[in-house]
Every structure is written in structure tokens, then in C-alpha cells.
C-alpha atoms as a PDB file:
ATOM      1  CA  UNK A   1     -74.007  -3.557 -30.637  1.00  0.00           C
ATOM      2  CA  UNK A   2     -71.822  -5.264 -28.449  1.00  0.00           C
ATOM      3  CA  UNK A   3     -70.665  -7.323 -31.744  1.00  0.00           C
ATOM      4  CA  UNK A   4     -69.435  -4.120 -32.809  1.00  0.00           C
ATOM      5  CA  UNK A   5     -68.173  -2.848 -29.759  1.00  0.00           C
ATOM      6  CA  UNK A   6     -65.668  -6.167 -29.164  1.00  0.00           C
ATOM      7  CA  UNK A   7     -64.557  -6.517 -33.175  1.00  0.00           C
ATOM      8  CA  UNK A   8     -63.620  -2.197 -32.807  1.00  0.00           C
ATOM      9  CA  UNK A   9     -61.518  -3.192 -29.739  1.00  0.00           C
ATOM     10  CA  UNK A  10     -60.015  -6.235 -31.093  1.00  0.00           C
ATOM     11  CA  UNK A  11     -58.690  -3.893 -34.433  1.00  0.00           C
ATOM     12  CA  UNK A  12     -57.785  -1.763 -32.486  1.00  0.00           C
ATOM     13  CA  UNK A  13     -54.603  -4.013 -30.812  1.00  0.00           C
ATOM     14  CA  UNK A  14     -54.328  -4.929 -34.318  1.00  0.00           C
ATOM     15  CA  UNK A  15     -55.929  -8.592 -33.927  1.00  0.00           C
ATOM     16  CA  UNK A  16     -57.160 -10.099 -37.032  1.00  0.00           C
ATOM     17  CA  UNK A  17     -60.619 -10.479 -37.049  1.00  0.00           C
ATOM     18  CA  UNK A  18     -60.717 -12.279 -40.184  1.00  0.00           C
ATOM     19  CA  UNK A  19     -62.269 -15.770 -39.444  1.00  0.00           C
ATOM     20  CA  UNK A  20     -64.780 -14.264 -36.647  1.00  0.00           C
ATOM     21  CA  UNK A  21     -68.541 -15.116 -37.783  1.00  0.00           C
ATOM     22  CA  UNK A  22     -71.197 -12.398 -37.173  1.00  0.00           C
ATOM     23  CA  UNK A  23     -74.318 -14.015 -36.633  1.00  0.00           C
ATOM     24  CA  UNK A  24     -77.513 -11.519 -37.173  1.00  0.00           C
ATOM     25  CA  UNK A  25     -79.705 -13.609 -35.497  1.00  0.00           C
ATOM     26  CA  UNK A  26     -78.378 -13.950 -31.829  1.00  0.00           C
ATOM     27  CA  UNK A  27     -77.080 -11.547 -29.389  1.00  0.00           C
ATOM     28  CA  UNK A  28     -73.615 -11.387 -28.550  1.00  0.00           C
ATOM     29  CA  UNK A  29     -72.790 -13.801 -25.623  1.00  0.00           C
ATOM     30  CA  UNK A  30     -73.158 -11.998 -22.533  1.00  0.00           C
ATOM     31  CA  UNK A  31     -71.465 -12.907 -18.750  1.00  0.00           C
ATOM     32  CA  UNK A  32     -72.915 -11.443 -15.981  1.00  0.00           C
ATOM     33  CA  UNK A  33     -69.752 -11.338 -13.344  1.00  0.00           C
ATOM     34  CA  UNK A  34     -70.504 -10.784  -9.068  1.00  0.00           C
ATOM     35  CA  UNK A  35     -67.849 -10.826  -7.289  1.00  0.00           C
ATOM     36  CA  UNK A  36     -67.147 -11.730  -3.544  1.00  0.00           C
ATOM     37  CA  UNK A  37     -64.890  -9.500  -1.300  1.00  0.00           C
ATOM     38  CA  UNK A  38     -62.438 -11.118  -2.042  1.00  0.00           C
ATOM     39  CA  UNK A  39     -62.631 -10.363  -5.485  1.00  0.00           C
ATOM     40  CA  UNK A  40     -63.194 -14.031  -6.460  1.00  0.00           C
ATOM     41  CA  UNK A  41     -66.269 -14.293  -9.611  1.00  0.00           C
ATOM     42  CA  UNK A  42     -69.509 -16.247  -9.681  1.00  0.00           C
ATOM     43  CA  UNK A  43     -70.776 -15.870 -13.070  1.00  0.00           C
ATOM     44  CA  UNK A  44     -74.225 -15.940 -14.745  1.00  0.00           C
ATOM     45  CA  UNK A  45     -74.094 -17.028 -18.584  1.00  0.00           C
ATOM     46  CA  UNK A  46     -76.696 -16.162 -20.199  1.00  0.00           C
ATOM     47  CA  UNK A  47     -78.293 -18.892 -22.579  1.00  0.00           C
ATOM     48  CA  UNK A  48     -79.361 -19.092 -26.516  1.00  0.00           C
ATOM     49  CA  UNK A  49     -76.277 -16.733 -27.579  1.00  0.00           C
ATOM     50  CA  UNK A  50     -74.215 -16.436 -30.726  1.00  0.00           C
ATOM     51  CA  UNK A  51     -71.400 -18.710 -29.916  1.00  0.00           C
ATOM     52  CA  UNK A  52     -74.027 -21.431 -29.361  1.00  0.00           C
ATOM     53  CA  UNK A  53     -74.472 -21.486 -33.183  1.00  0.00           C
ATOM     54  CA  UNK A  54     -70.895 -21.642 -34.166  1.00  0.00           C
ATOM     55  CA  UNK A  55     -71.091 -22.478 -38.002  1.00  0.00           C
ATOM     56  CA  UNK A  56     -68.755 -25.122 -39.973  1.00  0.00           C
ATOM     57  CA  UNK A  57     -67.885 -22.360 -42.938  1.00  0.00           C
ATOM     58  CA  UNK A  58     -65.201 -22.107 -45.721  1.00  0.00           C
ATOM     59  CA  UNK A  59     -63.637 -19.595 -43.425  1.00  0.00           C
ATOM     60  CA  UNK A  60     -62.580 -22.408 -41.140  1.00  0.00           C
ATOM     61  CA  UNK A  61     -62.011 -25.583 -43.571  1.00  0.00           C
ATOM     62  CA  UNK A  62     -59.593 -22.891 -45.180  1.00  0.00           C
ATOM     63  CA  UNK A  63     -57.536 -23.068 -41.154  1.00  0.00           C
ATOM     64  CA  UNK A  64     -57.804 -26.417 -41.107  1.00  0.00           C
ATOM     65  CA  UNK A  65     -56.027 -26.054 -44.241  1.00  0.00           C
ATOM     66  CA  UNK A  66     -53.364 -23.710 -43.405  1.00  0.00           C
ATOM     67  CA  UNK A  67     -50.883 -26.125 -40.940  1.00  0.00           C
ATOM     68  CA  UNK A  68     -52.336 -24.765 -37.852  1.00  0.00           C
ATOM     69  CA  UNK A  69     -50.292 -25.858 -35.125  1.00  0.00           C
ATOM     70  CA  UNK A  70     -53.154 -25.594 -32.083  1.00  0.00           C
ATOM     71  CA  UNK A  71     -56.608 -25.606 -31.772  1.00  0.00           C
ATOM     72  CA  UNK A  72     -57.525 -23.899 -28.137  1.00  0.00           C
ATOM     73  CA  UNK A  73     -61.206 -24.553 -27.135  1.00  0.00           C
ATOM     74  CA  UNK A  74     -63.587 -25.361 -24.150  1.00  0.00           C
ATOM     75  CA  UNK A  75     -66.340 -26.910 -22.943  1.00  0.00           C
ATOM     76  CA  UNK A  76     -68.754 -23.790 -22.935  1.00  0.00           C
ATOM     77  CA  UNK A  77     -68.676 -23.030 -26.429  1.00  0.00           C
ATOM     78  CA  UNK A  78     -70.516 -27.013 -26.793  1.00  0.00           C
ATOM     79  CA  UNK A  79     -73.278 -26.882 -24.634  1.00  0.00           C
ATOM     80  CA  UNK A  80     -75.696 -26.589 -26.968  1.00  0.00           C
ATOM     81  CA  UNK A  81     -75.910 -29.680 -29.574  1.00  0.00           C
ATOM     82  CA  UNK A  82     -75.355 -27.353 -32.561  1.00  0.00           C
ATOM     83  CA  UNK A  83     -71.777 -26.137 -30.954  1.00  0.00           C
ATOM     84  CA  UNK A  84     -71.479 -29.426 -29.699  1.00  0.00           C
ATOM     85  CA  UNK A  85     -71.317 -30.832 -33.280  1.00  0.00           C
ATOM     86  CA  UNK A  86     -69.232 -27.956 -34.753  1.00  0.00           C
ATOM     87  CA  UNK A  87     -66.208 -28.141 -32.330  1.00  0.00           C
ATOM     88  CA  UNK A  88     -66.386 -31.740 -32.371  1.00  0.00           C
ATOM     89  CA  UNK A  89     -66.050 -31.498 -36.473  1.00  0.00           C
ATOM     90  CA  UNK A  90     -63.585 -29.045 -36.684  1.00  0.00           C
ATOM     91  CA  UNK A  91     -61.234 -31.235 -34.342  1.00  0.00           C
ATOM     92  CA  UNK A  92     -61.850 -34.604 -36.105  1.00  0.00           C
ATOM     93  CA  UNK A  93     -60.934 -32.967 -39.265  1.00  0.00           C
ATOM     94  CA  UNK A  94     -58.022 -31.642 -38.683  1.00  0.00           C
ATOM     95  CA  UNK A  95     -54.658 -32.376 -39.570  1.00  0.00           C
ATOM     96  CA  UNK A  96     -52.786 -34.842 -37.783  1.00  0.00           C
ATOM     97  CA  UNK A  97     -50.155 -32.884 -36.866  1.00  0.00           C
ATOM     98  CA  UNK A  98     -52.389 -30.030 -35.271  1.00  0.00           C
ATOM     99  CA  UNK A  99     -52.484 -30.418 -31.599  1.00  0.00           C
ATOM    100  CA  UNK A 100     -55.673 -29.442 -29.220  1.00  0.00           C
ATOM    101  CA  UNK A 101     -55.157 -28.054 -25.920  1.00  0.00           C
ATOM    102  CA  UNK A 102     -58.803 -28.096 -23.872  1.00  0.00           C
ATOM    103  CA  UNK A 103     -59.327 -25.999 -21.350  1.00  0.00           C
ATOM    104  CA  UNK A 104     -62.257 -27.799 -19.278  1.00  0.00           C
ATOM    105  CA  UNK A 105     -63.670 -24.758 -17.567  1.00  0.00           C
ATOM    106  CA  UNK A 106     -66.358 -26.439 -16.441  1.00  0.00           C
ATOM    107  CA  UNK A 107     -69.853 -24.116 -15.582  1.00  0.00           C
ATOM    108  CA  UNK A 108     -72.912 -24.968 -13.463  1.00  0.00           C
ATOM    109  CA  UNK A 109     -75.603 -26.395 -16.247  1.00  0.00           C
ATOM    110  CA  UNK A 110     -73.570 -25.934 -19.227  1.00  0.00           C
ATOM    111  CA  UNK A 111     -71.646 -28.995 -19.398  1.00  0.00           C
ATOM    112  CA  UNK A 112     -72.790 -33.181 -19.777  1.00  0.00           C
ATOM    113  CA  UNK A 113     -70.635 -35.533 -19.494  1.00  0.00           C
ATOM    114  CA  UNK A 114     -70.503 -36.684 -23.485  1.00  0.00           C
ATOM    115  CA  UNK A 115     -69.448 -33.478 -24.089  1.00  0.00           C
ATOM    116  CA  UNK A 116     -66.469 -33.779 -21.816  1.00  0.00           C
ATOM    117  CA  UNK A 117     -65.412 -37.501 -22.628  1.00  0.00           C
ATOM    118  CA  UNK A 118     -65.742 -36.581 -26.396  1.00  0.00           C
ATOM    119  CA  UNK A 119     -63.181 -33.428 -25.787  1.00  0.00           C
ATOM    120  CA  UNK A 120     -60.660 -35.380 -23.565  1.00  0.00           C
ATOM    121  CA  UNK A 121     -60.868 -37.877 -26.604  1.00  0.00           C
ATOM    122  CA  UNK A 122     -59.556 -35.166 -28.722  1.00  0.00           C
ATOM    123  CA  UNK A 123     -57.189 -33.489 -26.095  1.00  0.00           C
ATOM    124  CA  UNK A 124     -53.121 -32.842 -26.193  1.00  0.00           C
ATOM    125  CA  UNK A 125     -52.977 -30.732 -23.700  1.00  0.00           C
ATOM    126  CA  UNK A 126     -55.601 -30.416 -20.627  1.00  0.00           C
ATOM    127  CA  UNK A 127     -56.283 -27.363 -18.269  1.00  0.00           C
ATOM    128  CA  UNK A 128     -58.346 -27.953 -15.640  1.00  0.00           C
ATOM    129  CA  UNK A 129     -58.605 -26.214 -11.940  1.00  0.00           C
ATOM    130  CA  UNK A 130     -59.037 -27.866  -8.275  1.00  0.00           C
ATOM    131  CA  UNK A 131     -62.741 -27.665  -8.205  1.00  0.00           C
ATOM    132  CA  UNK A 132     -63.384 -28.987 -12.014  1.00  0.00           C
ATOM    133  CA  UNK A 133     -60.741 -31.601 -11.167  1.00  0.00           C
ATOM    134  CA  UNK A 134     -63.310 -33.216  -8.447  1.00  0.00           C
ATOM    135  CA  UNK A 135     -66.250 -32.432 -10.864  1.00  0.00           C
ATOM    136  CA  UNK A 136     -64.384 -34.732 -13.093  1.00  0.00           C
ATOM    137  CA  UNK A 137     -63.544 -37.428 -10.445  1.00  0.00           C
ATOM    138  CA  UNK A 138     -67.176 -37.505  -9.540  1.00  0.00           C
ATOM    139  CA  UNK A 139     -68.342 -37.719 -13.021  1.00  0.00           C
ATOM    140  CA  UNK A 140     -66.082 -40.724 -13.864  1.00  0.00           C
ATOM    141  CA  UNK A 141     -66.961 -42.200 -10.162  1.00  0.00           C
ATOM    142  CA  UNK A 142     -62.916 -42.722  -9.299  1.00  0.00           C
ATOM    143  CA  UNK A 143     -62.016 -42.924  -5.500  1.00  0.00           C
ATOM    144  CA  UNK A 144     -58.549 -42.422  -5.282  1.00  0.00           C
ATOM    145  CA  UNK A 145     -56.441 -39.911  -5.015  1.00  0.00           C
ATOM    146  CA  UNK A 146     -56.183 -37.062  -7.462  1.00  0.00           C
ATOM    147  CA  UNK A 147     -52.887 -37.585  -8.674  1.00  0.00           C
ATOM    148  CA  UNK A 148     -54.033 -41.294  -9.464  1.00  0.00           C
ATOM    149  CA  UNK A 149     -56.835 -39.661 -10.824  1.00  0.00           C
ATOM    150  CA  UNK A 150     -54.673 -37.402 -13.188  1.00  0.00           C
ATOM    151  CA  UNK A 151     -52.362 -40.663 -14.683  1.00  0.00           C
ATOM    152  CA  UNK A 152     -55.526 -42.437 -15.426  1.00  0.00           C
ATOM    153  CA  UNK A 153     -57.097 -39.645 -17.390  1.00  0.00           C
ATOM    154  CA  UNK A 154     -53.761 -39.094 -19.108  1.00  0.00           C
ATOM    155  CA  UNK A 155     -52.802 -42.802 -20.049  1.00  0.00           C
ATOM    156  CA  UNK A 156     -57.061 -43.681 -21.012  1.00  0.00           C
ATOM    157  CA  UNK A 157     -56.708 -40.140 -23.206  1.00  0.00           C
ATOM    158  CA  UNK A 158     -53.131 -40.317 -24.668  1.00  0.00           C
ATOM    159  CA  UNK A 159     -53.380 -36.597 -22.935  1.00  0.00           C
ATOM    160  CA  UNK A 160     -49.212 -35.327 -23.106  1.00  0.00           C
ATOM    161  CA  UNK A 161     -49.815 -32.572 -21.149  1.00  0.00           C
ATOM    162  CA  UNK A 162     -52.186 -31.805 -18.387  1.00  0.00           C
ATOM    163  CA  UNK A 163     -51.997 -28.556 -16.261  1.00  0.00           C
ATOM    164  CA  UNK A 164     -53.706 -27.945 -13.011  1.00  0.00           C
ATOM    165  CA  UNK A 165     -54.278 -24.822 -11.055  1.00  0.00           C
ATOM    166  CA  UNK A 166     -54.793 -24.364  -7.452  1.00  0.00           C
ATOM    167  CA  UNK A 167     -55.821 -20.932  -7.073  1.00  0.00           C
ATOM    168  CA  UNK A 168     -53.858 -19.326  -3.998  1.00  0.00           C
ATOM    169  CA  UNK A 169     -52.505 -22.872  -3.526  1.00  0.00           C
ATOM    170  CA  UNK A 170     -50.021 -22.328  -6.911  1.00  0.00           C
ATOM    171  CA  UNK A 171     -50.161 -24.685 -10.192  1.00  0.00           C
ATOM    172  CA  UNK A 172     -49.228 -28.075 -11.247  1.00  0.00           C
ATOM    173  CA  UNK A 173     -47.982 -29.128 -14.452  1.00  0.00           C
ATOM    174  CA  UNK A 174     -47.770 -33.504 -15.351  1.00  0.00           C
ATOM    175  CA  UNK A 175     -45.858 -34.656 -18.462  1.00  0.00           C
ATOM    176  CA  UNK A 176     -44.119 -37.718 -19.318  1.00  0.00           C
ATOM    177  CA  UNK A 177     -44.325 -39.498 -16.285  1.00  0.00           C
ATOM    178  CA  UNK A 178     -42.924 -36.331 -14.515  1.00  0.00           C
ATOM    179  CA  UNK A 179     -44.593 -34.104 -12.225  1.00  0.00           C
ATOM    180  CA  UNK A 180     -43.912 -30.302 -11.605  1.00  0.00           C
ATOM    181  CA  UNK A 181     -45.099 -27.568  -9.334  1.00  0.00           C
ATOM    182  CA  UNK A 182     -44.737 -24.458  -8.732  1.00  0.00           C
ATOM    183  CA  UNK A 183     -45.600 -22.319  -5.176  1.00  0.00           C
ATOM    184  CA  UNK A 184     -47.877 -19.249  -4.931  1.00  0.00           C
ATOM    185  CA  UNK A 185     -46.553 -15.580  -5.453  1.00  0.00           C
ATOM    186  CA  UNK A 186     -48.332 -13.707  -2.978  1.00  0.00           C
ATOM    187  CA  UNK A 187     -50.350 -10.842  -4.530  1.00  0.00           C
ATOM    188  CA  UNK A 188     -50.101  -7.452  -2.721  1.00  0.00           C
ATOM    189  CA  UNK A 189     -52.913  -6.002  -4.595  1.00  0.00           C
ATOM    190  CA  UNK A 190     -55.795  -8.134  -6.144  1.00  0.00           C
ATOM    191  CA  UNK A 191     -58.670  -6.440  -8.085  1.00  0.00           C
ATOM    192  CA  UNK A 192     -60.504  -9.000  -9.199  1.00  0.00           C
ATOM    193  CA  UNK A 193     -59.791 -12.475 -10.781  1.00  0.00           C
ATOM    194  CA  UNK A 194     -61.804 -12.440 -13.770  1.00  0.00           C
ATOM    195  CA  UNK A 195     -59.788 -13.806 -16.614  1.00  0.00           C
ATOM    196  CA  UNK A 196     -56.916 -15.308 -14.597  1.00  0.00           C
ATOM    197  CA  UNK A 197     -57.173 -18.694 -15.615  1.00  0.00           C
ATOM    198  CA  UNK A 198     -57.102 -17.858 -19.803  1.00  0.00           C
ATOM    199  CA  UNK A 199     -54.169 -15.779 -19.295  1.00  0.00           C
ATOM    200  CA  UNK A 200     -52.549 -19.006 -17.498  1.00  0.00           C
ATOM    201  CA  UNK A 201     -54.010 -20.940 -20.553  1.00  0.00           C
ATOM    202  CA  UNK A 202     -52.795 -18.543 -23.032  1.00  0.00           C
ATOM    203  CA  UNK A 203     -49.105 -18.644 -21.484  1.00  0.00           C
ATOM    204  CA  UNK A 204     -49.470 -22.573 -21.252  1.00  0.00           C
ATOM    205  CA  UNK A 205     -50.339 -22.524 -25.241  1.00  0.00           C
ATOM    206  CA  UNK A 206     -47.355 -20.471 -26.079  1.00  0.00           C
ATOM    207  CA  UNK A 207     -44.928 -22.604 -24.098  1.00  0.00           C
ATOM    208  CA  UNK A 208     -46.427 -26.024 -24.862  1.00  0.00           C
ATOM    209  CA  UNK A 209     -45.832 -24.801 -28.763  1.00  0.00           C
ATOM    210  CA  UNK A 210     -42.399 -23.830 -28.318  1.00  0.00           C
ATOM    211  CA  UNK A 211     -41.109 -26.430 -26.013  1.00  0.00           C
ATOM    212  CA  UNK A 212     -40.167 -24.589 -22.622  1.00  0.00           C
ATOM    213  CA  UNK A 213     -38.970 -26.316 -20.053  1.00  0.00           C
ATOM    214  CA  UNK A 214     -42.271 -27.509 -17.772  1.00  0.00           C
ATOM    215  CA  UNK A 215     -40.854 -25.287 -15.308  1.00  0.00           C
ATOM    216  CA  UNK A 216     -40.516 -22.244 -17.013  1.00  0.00           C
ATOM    217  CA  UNK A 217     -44.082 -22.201 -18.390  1.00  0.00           C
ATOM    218  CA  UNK A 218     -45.418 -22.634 -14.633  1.00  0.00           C
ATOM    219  CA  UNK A 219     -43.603 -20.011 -13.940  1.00  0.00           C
ATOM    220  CA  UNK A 220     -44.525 -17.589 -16.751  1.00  0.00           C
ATOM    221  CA  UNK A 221     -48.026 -19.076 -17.227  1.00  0.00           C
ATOM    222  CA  UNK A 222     -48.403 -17.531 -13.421  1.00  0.00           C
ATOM    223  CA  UNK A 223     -46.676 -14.501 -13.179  1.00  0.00           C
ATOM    224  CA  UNK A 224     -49.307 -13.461 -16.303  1.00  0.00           C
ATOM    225  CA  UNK A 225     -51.861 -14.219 -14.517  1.00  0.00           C
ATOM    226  CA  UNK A 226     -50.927 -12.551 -11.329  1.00  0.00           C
ATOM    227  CA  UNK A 227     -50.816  -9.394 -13.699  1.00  0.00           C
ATOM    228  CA  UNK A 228     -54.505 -10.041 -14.973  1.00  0.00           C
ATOM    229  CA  UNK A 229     -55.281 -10.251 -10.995  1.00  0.00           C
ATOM    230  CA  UNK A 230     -53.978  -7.000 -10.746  1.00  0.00           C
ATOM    231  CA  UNK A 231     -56.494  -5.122 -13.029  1.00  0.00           C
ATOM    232  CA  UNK A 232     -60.294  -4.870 -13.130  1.00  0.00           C
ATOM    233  CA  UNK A 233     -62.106  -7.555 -15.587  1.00  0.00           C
ATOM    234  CA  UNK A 234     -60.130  -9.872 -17.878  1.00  0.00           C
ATOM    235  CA  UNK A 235     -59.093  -7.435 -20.811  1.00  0.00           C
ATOM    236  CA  UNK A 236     -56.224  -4.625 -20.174  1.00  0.00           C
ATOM    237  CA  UNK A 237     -56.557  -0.911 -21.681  1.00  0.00           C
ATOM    238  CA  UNK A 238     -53.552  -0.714 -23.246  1.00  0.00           C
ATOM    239  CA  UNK A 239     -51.740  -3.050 -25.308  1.00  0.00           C
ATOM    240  CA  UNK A 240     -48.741  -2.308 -23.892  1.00  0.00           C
ATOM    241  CA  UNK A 241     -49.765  -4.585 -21.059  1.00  0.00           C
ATOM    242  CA  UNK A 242     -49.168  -8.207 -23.872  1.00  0.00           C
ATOM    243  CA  UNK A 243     -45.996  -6.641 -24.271  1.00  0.00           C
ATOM    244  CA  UNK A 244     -44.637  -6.741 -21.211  1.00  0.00           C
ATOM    245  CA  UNK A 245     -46.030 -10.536 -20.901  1.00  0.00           C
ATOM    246  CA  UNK A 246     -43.725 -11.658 -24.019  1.00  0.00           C
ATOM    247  CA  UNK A 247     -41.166  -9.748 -21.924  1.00  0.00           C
ATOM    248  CA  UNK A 248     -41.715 -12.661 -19.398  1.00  0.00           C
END
């Protein structure tokens, strides 16, 4: 099964697999990915899937145990009521000194807007792109400008760190009153950009946890996903390829 298939691949580079629930009921979630000529993805996300039915198990009271430092989750994952009410309980138990970074990635029916207050409510850290950014606007009917837009969420959410990306247009970064950005690296060879913005997310986790310099993680958040630009689909071959992103 494709169950099978992704918990094989994930032992194989050595990634625990420990706390990942097998459900026997519903089929593996399932993205159907068309891409433009540019190599830019609309996706079809197919409905009724496993990680719809998330369960609250010992497996992951004994985490919330355990001192972990960062819970990373999205919007997709609570679209239906039972996910919905599983995230939302694993991040109101918690401890207090476990931060949440939510990455919005907001998709076409799969999203209300309870479901987004109630994660902004539990947020640290916020990734969003451009186009979710005026989703979001819309949603909360604000008229100004975006970077008014982006203080108000901030101060209303105690949010410490929010990230935005602007595709070919680079990345912005807004902590502590301060504002960062960094410019586009042009790409001489893009493939496809499936996966780019988790491996921006995944770099952003790893530098919000050890402190880097705003700067540094726009930097290195972007050059890894430039590299995931560079490949076809979101996952490398070889794990080699993580390697030479901690090399960053």
C-alpha cells in the first residue's frame, strides 16, 4: 500500500517512525499534482483520507510529555471536524514552554475560517505566502495595507514570528517590531516547485529553535528551497541531499 510504501522510505533515511498511526480503515492521503509550464503546481486533494482521522493516543500524550520544543502543523490536516478537534487538543495541552509554528497553507475548500482563527490563537511562529496572505485579509475584511495587515495579526495573536514568502519576488521575515527581507536568487534550472515552501518551513523551524539571526534563516530557509526547486516532486533520492542542507 502506499502506507507501506512511505513508512519503507522513511526507514530507510533512518527517520523514526515511531509515533506514526496506521489507520486500516482509510486510504493513505493522496495529492494529485498538475503542473503549469512553468513548473508551478495546482493540486487536487483528495477527500475522506487517513490524516482526516488523526487520533488523540498514548503515543502522543507520551510527546506532549517528553519537553518537546515545537509543534509544526497546518491547516489541511483540520479540515475535517475530527482533525479539527485533535490538533486543536494536542496544542491546548501542551506544555507551556512548547512553541507552535503554523504553517497556513491555505487550499481551495479545505479551510473555514474557525479553523484558522483557532490556529493563529495557538501560533508562535506563522508561515504564510502572498496569495494566502490576501485570503487572510479578505477573511478578516481589513483594507489596509499588508504590512498593517501583518502587525495587527501579530499584536491580536501574540504571534513572535511571522514569515512570508513571495515566490520569485524573495521572502520576508517580521519579529519584534523589526522587519527583514531578503531578494530572489535567480534559479537557472527549475523542475518543478512542489515542496518548496516546507523546505522553507522546515529551515524556518530549525532556525527559529536555535536563535539565528532573522537574516540568516531567510537566507538559508531559501537557498533550501531553491535546491527542492531544482529536483522533480518534493522528496530527494538520496539522503545525501539533507546533508548538504545542514551544510548551509
Amino acid at each position: 500500500t502506499d502506507g507501506d510504501e512511505i513508512i519503507k522510505r522513511l526507514k530507510q533515511y533512518e527517520f523514526s517512525v515511531e509515533y506514526i498511526q496506521l489507520d486500516e480503515r482509510h486510504c493513505t492521503g493522496k495529492v494529485m499534482v498538475d503542473l503549469d509550464r512553468k513548473g508551478i503546481p495546482s493540486f487536487n486533494i483528495l477527500p475522506d483520507v487517513a490524516y482526516d482521522y488523526i487520533e488523540f493516543n498514548p503515543a502522543i500524550e507520551s510527546l506532549l510529555d517528553e519537553n518537546t520544543r515545537l509543534i509544526y502543523f497546518g491547516t489541511l490536516a483540520q479540515r475535517s471536524e475530527y482533525g479539527f478537534k485533535t490538533i486543536q487538543r494536542i496544542l491546548s495541552q501542551r506544555d507551556s514552554s512548547t512553541k507552535c509554528l503554523y504553517d497556513v497553507n491555505l487550499r481551495p475548500g479545505c479551510f473555514t475560517g474557525p479553523v484558522v482563527t483557532a490556529s493563529l490563537n495557538q501560533s508562535d511562529v506563522v508561515k504564510l505566502n502572498d496569495e494566502e496572505l490576501q485570503v487572510l485579509k479578505r477573511m478578516f475584511a481589513f483594507e489596509k495595507s499588508d504590512s498593517a495587515f501583518i502587525k495587527h495579526l501579530m499584536a491580536k495573536y501574540v504571534i513572535e514570528m511571522l514569515s512570508l514568502t513571495k515566490g520569485k519576488n524573495g521572502s520576508e521575515l517580521f519579529a519584534a517590531d523589526q522587519h527583514y527581507r531578503i531578494e530572489p536568487n535567480p534559479l537557472d534550472h527549475v523542475v518543478d516547485t512542489v515542496g518548496a515552501g516546507d523546505a522553507y518551513t522546515a529551515i524556518l523551524s530549525i532556525g527559529y529553535l536555535s536563535n539565528w539571526p532573522p537574516n540568516r534563516i531567510l537566507k538559508q530557509a531559501t537557498e533550501f528551497a531553491n535546491s527542492i526547486c531544482k529536483i522533480k516532486g518534493a522528496i530527494p533520492d538520496e539522503p545525501n541531499f539533507y546533508m548538504d542542507a545542514a551544510a548551509l
